[in-house]
N, C-alpha and C. Protein backbone atom coordinates (compact mmCIF):
# COMPACT_ATOMS: atom_id res chain seq x y z
N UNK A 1 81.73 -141.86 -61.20
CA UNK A 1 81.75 -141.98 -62.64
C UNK A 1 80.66 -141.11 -63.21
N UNK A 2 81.11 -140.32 -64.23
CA UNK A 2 79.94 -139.36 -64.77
C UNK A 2 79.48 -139.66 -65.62
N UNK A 3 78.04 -139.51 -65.83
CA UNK A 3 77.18 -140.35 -67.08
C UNK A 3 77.41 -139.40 -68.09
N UNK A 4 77.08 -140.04 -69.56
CA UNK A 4 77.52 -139.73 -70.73
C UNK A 4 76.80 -137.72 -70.83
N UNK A 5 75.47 -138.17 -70.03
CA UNK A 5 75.20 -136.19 -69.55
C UNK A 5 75.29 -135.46 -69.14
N UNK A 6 76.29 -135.73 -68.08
CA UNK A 6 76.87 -135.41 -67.21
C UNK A 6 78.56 -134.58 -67.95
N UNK A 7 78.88 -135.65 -68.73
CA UNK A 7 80.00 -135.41 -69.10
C UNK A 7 79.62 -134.35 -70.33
N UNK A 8 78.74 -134.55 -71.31
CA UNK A 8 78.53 -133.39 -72.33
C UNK A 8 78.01 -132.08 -71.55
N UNK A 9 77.41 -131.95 -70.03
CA UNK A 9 76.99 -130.83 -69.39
C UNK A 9 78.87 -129.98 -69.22
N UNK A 10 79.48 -131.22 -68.90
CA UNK A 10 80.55 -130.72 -68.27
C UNK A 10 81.65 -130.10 -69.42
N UNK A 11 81.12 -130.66 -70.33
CA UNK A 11 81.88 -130.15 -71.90
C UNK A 11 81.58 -128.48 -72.44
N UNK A 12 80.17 -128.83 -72.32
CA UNK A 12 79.63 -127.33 -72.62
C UNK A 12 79.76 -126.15 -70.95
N UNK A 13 79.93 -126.37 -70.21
CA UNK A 13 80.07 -125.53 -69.30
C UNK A 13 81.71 -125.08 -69.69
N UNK A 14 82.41 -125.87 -69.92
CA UNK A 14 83.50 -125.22 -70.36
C UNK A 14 83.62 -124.31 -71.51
N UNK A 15 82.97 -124.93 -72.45
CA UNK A 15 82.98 -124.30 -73.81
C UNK A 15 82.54 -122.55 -73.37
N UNK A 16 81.77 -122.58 -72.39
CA UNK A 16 80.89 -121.19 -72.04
C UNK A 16 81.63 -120.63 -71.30
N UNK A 17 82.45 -120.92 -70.06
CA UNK A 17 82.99 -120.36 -69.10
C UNK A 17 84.59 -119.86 -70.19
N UNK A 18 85.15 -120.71 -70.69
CA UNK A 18 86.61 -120.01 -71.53
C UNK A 18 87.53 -120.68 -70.49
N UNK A 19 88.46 -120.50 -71.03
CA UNK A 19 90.07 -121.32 -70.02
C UNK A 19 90.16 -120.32 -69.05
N UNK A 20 90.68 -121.15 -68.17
CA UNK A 20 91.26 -120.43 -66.76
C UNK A 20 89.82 -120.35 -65.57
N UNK A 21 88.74 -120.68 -66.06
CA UNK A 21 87.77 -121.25 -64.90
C UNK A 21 87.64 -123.08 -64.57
N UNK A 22 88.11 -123.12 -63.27
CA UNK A 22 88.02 -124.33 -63.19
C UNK A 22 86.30 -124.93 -62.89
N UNK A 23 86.21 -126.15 -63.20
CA UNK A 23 84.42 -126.80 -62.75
C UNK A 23 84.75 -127.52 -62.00
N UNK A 24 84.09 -126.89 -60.53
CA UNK A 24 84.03 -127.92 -59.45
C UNK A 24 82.85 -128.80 -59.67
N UNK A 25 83.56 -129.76 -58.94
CA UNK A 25 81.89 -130.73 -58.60
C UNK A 25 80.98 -130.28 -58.01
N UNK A 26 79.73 -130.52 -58.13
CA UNK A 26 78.30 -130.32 -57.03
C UNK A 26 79.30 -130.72 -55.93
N UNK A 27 78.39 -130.29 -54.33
CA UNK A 27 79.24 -130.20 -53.30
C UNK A 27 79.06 -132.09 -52.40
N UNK A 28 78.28 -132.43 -52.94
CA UNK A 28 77.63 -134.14 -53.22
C UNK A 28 77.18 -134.77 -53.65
N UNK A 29 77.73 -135.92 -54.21
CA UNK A 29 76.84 -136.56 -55.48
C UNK A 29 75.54 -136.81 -54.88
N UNK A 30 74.67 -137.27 -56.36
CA UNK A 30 73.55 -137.03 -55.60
C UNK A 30 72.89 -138.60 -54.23
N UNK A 31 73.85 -139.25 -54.91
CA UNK A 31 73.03 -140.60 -53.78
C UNK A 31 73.74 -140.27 -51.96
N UNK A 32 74.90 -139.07 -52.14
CA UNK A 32 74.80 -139.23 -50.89
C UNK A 32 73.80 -137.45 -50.57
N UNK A 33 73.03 -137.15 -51.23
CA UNK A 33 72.52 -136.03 -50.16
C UNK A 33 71.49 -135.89 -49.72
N UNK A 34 71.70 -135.38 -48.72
CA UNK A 34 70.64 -135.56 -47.35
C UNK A 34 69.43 -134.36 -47.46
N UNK A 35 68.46 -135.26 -47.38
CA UNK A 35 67.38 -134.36 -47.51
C UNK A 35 67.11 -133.53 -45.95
N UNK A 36 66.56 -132.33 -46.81
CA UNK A 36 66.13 -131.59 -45.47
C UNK A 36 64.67 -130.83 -45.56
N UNK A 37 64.76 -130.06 -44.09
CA UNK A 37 63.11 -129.00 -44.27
C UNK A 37 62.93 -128.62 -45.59
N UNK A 38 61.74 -128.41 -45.95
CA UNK A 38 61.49 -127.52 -47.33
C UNK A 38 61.62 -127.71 -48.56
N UNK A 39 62.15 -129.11 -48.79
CA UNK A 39 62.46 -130.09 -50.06
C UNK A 39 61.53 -130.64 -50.26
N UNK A 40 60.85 -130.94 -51.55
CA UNK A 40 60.30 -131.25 -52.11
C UNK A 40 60.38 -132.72 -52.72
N UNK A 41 59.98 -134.11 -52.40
CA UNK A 41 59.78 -134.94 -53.10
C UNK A 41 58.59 -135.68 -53.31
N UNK A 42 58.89 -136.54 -54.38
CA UNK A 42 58.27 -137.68 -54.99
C UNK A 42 58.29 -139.13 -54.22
N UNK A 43 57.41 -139.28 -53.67
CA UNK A 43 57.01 -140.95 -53.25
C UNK A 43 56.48 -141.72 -53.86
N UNK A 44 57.08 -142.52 -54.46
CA UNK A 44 55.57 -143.21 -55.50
C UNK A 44 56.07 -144.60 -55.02
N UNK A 45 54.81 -145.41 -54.41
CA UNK A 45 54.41 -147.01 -54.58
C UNK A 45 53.97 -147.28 -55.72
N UNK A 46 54.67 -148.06 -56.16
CA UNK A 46 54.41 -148.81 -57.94
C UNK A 46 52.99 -149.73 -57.41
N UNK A 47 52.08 -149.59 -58.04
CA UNK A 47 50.91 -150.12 -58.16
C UNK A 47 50.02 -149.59 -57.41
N UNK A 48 50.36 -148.52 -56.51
CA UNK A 48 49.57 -147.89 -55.60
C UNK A 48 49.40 -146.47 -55.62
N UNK A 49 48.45 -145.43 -56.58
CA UNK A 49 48.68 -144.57 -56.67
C UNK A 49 47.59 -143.43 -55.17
N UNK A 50 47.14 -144.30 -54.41
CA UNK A 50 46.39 -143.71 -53.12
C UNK A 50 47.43 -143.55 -52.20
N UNK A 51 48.63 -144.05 -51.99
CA UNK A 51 49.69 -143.55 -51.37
C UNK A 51 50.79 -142.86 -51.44
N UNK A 52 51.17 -143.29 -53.02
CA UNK A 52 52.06 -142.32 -54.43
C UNK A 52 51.28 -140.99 -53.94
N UNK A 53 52.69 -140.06 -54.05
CA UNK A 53 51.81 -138.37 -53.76
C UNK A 53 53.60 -137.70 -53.57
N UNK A 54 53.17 -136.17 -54.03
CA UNK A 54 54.33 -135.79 -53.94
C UNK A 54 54.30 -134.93 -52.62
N UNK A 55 55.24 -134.65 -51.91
CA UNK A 55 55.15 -134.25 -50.52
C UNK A 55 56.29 -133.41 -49.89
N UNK A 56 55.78 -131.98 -49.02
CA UNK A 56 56.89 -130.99 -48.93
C UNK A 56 57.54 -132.06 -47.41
N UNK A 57 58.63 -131.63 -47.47
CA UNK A 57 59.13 -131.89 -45.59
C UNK A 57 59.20 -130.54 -44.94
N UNK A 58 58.44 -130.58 -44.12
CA UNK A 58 57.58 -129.54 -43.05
C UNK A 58 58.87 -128.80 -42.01
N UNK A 59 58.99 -127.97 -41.31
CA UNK A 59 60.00 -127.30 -40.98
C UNK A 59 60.60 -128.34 -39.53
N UNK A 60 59.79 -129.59 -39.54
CA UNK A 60 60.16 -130.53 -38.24
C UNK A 60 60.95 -131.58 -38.68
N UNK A 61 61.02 -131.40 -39.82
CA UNK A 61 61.81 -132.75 -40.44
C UNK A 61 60.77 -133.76 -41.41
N UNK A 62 59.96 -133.59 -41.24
CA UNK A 62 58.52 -135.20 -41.39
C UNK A 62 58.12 -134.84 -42.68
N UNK A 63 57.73 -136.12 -43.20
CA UNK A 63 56.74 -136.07 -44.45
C UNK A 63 55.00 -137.19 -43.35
N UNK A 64 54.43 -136.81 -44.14
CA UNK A 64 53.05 -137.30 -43.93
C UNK A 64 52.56 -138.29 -45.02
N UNK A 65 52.24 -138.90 -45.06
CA UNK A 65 51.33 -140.40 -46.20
C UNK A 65 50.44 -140.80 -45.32
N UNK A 66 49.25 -141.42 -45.99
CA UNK A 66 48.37 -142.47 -46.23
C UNK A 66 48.98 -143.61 -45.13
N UNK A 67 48.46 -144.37 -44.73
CA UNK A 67 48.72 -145.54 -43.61
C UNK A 67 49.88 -145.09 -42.49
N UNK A 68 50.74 -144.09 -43.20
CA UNK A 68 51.82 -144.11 -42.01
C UNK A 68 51.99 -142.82 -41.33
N UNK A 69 51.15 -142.24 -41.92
CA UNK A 69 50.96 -140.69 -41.26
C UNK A 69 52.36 -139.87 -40.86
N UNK A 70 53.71 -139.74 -39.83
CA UNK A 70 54.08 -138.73 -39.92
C UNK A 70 55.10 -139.55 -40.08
N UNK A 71 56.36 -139.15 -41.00
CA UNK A 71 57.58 -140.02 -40.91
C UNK A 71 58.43 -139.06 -41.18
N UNK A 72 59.83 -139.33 -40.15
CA UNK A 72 61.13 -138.38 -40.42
C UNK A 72 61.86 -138.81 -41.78
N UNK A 73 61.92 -137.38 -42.70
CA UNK A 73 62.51 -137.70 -43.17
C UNK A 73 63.92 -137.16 -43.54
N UNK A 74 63.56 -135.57 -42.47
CA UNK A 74 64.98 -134.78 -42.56
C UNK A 74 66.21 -135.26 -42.03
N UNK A 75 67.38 -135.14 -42.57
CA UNK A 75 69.00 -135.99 -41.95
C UNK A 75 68.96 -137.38 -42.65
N UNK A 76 67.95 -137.99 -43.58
CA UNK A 76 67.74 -139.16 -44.51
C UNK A 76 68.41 -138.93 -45.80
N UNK A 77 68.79 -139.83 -46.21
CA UNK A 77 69.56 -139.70 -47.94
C UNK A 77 67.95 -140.71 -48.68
N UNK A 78 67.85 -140.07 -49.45
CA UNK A 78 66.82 -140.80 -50.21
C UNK A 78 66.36 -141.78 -50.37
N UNK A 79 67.78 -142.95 -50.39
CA UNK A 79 67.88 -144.50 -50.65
C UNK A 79 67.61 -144.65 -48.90
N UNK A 80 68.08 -144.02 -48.00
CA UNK A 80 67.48 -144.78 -46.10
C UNK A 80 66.38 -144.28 -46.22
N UNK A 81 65.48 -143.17 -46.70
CA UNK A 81 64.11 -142.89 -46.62
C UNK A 81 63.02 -144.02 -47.05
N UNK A 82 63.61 -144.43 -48.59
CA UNK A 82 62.86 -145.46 -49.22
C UNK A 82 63.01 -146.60 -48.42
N UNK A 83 64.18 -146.80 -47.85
CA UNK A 83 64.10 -148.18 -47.15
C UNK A 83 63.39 -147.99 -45.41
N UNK A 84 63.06 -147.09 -45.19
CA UNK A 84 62.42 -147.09 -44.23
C UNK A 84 60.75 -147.35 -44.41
N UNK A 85 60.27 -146.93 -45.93
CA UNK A 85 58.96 -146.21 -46.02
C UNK A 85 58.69 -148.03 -46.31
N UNK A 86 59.85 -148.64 -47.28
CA UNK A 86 59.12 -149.83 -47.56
C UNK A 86 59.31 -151.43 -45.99
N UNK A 87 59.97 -150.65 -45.40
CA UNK A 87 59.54 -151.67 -44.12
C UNK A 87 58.45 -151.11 -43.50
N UNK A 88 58.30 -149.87 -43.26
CA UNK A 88 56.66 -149.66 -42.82
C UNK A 88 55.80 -149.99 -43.12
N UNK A 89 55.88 -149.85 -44.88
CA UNK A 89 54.27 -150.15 -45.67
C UNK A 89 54.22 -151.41 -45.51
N UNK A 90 55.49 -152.14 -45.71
CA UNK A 90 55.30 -153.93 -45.19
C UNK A 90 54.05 -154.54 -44.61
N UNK A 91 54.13 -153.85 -43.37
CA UNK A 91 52.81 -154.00 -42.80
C UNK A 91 51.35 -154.08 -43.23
N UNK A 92 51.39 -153.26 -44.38
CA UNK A 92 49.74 -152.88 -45.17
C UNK A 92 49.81 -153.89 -46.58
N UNK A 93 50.80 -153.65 -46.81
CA UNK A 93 51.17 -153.94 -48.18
C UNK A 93 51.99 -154.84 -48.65
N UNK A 94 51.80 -155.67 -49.47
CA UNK A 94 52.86 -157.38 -49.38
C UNK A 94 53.90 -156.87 -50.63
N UNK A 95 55.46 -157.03 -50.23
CA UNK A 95 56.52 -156.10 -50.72
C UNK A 95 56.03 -155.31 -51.42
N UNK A 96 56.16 -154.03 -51.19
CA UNK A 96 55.80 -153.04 -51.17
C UNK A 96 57.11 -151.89 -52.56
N UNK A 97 57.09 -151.96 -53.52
CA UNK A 97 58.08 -151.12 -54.33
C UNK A 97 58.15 -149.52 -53.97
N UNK A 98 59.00 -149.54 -53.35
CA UNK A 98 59.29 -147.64 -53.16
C UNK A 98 59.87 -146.91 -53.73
N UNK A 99 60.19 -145.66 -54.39
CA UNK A 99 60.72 -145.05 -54.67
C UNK A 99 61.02 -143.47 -54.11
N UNK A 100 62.22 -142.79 -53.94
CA UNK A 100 61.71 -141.96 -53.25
C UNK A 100 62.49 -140.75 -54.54
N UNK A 101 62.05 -139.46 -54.78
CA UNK A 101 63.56 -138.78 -55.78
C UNK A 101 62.95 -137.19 -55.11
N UNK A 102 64.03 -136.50 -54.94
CA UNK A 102 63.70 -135.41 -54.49
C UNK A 102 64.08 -134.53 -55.72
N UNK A 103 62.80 -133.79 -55.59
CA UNK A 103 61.93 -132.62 -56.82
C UNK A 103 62.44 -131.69 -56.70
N UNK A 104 62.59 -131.50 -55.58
CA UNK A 104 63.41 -129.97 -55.54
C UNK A 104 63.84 -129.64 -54.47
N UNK A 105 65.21 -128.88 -54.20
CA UNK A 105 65.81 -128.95 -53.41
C UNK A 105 65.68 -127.23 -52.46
N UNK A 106 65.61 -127.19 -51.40
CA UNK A 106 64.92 -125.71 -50.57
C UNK A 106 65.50 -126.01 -49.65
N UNK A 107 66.19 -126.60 -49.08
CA UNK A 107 66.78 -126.81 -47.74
C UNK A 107 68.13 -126.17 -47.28
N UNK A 108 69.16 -125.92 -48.56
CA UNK A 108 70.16 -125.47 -49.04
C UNK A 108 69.81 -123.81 -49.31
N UNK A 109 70.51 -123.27 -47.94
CA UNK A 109 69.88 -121.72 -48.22
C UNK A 109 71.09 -121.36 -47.53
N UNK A 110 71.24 -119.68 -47.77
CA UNK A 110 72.26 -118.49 -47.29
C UNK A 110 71.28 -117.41 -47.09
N UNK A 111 72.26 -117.07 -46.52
CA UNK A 111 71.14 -115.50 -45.89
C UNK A 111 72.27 -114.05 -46.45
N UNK A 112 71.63 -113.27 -46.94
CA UNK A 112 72.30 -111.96 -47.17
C UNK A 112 71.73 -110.87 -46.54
N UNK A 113 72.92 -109.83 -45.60
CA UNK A 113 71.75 -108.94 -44.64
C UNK A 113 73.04 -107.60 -44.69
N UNK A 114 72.96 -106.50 -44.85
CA UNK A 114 73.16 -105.20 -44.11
C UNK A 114 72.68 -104.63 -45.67
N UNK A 115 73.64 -104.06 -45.91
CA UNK A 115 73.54 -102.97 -47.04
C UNK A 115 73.25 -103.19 -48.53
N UNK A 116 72.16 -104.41 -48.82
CA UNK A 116 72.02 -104.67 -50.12
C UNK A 116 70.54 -103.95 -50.32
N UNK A 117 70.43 -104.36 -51.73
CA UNK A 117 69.00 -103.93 -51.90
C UNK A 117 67.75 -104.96 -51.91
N UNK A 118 67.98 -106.02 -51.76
CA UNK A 118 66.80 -107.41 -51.61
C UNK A 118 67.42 -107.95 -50.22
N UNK A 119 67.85 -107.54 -48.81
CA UNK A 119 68.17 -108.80 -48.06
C UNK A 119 67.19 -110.12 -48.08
N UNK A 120 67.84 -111.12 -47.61
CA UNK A 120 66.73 -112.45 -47.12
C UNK A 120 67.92 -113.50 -47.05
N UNK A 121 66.35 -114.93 -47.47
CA UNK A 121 67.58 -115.85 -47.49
C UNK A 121 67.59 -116.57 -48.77
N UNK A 122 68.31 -116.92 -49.43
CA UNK A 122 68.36 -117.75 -51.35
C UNK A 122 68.69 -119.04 -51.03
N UNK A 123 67.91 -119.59 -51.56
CA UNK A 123 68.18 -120.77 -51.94
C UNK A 123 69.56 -121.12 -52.93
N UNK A 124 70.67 -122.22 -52.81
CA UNK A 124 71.42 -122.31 -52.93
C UNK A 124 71.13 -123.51 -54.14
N UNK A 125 71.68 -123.51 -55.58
CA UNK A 125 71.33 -124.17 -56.63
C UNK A 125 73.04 -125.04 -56.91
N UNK A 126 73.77 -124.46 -56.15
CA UNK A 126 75.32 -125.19 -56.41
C UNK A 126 76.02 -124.37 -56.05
N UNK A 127 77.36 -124.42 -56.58
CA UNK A 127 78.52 -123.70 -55.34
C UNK A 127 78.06 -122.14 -56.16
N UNK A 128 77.90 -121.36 -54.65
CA UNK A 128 77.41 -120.32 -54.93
C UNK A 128 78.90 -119.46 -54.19
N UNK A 129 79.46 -118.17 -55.13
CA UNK A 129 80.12 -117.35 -54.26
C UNK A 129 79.64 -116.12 -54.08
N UNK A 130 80.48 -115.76 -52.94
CA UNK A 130 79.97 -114.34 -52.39
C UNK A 130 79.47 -113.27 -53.36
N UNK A 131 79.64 -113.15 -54.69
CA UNK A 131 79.59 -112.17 -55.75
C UNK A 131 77.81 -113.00 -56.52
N UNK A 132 77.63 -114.37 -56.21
CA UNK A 132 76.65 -114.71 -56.74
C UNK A 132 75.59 -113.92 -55.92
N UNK A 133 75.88 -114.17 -54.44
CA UNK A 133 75.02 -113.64 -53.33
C UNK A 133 74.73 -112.35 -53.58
N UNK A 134 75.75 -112.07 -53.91
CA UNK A 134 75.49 -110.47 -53.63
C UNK A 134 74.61 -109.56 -54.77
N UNK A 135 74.50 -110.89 -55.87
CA UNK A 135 73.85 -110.56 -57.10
C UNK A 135 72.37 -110.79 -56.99
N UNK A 136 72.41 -112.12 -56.45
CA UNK A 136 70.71 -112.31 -56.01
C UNK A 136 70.17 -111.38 -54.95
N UNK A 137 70.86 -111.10 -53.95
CA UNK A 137 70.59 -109.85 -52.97
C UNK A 137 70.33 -108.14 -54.24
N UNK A 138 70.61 -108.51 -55.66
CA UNK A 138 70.10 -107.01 -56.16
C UNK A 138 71.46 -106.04 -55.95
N UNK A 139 72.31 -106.63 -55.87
CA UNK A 139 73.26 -105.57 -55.37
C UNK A 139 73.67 -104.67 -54.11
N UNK A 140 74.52 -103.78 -54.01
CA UNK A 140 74.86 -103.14 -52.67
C UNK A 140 74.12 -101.69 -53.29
N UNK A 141 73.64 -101.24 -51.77
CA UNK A 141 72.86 -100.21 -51.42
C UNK A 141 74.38 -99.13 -51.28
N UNK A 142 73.84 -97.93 -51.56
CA UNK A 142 75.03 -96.80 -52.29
C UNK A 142 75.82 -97.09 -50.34
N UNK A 143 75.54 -97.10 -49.41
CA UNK A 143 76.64 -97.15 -48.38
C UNK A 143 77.08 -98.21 -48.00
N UNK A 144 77.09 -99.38 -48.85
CA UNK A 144 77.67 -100.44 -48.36
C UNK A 144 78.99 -100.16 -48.37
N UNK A 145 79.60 -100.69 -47.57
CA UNK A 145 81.12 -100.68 -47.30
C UNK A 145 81.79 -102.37 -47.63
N UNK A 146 81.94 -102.51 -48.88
CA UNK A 146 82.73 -103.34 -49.42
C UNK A 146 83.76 -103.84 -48.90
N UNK A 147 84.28 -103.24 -48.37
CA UNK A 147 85.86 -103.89 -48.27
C UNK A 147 85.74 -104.41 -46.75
N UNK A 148 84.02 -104.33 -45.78
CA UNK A 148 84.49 -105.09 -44.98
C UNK A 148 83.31 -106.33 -44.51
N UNK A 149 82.84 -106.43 -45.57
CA UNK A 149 82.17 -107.82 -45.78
C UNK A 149 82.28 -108.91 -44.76
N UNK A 150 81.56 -109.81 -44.30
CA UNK A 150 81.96 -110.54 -43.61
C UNK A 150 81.07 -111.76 -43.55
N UNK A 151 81.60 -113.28 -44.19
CA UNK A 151 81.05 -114.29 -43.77
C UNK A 151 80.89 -114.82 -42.43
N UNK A 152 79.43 -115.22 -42.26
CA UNK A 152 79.44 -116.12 -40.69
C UNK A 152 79.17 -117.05 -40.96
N UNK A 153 79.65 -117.81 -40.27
CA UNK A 153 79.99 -119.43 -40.67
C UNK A 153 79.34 -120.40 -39.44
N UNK A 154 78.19 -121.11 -39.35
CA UNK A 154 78.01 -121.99 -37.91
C UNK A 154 78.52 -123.44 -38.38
N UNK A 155 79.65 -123.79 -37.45
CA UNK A 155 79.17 -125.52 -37.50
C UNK A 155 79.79 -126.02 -36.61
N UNK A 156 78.75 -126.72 -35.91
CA UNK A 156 77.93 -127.08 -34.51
C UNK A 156 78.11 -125.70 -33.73
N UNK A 157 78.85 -125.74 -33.00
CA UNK A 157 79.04 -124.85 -31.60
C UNK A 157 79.81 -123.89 -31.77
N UNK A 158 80.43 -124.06 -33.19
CA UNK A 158 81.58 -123.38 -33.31
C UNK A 158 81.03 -122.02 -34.36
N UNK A 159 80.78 -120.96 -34.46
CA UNK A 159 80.71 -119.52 -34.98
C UNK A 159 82.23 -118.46 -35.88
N UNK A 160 81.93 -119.10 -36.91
CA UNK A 160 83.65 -118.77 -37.55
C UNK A 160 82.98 -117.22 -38.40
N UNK A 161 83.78 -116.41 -38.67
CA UNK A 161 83.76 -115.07 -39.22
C UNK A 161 84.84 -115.06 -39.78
N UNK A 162 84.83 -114.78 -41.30
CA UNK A 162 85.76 -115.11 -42.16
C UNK A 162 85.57 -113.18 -43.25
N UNK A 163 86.48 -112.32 -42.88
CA UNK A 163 86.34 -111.54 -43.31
C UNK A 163 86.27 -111.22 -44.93
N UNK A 164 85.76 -110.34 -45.81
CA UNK A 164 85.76 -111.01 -46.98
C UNK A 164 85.64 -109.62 -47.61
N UNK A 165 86.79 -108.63 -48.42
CA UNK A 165 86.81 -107.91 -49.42
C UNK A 165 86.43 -107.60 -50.60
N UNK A 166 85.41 -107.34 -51.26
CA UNK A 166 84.89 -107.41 -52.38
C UNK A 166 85.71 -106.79 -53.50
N UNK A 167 86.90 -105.70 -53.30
CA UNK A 167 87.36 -105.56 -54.43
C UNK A 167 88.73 -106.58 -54.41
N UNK A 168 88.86 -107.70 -53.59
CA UNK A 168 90.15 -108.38 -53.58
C UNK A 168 89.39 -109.63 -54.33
N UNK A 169 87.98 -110.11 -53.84
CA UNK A 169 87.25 -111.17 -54.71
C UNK A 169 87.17 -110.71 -56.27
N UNK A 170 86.96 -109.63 -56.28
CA UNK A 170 86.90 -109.14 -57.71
C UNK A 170 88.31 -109.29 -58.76
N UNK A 171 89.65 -108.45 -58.00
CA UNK A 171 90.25 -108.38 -58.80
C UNK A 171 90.96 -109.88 -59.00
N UNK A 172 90.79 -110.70 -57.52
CA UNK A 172 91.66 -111.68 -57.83
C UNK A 172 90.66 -112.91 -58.35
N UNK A 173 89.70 -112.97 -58.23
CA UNK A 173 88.62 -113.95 -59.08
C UNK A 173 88.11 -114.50 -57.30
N UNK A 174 87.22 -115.75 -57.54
CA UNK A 174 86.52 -116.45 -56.36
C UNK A 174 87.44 -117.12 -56.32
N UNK A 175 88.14 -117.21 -54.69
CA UNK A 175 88.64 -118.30 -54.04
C UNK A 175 87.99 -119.19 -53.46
N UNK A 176 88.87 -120.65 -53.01
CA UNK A 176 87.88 -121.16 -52.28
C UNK A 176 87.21 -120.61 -51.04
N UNK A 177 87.70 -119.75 -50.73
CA UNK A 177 87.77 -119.39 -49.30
C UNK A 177 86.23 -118.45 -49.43
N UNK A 178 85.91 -117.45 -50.73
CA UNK A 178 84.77 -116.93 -50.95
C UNK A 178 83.49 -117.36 -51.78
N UNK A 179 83.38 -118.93 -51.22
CA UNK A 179 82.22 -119.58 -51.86
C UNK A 179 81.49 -119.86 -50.49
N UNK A 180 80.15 -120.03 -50.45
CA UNK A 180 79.43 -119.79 -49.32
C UNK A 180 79.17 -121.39 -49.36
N UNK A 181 78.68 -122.03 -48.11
CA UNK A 181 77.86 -123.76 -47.97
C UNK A 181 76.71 -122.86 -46.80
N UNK A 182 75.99 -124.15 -46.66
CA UNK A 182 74.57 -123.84 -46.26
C UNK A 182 74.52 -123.53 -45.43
N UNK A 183 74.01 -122.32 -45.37
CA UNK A 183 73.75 -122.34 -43.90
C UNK A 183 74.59 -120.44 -43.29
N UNK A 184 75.27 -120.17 -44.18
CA UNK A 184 76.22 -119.33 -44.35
C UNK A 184 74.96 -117.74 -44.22
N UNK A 185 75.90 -116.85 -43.27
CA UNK A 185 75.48 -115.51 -43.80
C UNK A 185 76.12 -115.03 -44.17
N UNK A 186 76.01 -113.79 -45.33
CA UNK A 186 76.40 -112.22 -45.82
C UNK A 186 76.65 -111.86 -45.37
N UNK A 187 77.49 -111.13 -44.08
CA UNK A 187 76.93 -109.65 -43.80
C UNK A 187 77.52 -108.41 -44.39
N UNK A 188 76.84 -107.60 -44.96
CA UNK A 188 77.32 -106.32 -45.76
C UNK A 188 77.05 -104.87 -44.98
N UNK A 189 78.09 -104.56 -44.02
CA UNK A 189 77.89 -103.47 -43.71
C UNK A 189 77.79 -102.11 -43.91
């Protein structure tokens, strides 16, 4: 169910985009997504601001606090983080109010690499397609060869390569097929 700001965000994104673009959803609401490395949140114990602190998750998964020193919190959804932090503090602290909200999200990245003019890796802000990438990458370097683009795809064991045309994304608009998820490379030869 979308809140009343949700729904006027979703009003005016239309108003801006014009007919014939559809609005997908974010790729998960937010109570189910899973925090990872490089995200940024907010811990705050209500009445306790010596343990309240805002805190990166380190490239091992862990956040660090006051009494409990290293705790996993990467592969956690926010609401199992908080319920972990407040059976720990249990121990120090007589019910203990947790909160956990993540500040910012860095975990959600793509990589862009051969023939652009910025390669690296971007952080991913929502459904991003290949033409977004290729925009934050600065564009193609005068020998890129467009037409033979190629997504790499990992998930688990499996290595998918999904070839990808830039003047067929262009003329025919973004399919689903040329929107990138995390974890995704560019390659622009």
């Amino acid at each position: 169910m979308l809140t009343r700001w949700a729904r006027a965000a979703v009003a005016v994104a239309a108003l801006v985009l014009g007919p014939g673009y559809s609005l997908a959803a974010p790729p998960d609401p937010p109570s189910g997504y899973t925090i990872g490395a490089e995200d940024i949140l907010d811990v705050t114990v209500w009445n306790n601001t010596g343990i309240s602190r805002t805190v990166p998750v380190r490239p091992d998964g862990k956040i660090s606090l006051p009494l409990l020193d290293d705790v996993q919190a990467a592969g956690l959804t926010p609401k199992q983080l908080k319920a972990d932090l407040t059976r720990r503090l249990a121990k120090y602290i007589g019910s203990p109010e947790v909160s956990v909200v993540v500040r910012e999200i860095h975990s959600l990245k793509v990589a862009v690499i051969g023939e652009v003019r910025k390669p690296g890796r971007f952080d991913l802000r929502g459904r991003t397609s290949v033409l977004d990438a290729i925009a934050l990458a600065g564009g193609f370097n005068d020998f890129a060869r467009r037409s033979k683009m190629t997504i790499v795809r990992v998930q688990g064991s499996t290595v998918t390569r999904i070839p990808c045309d830039y003047n067929k994304v262009v003329s025919e608009g973004p399919i689903e097929t040329f929107f990138l998820r995390p974890g995704d490379t560019l390659v622009v030869p």
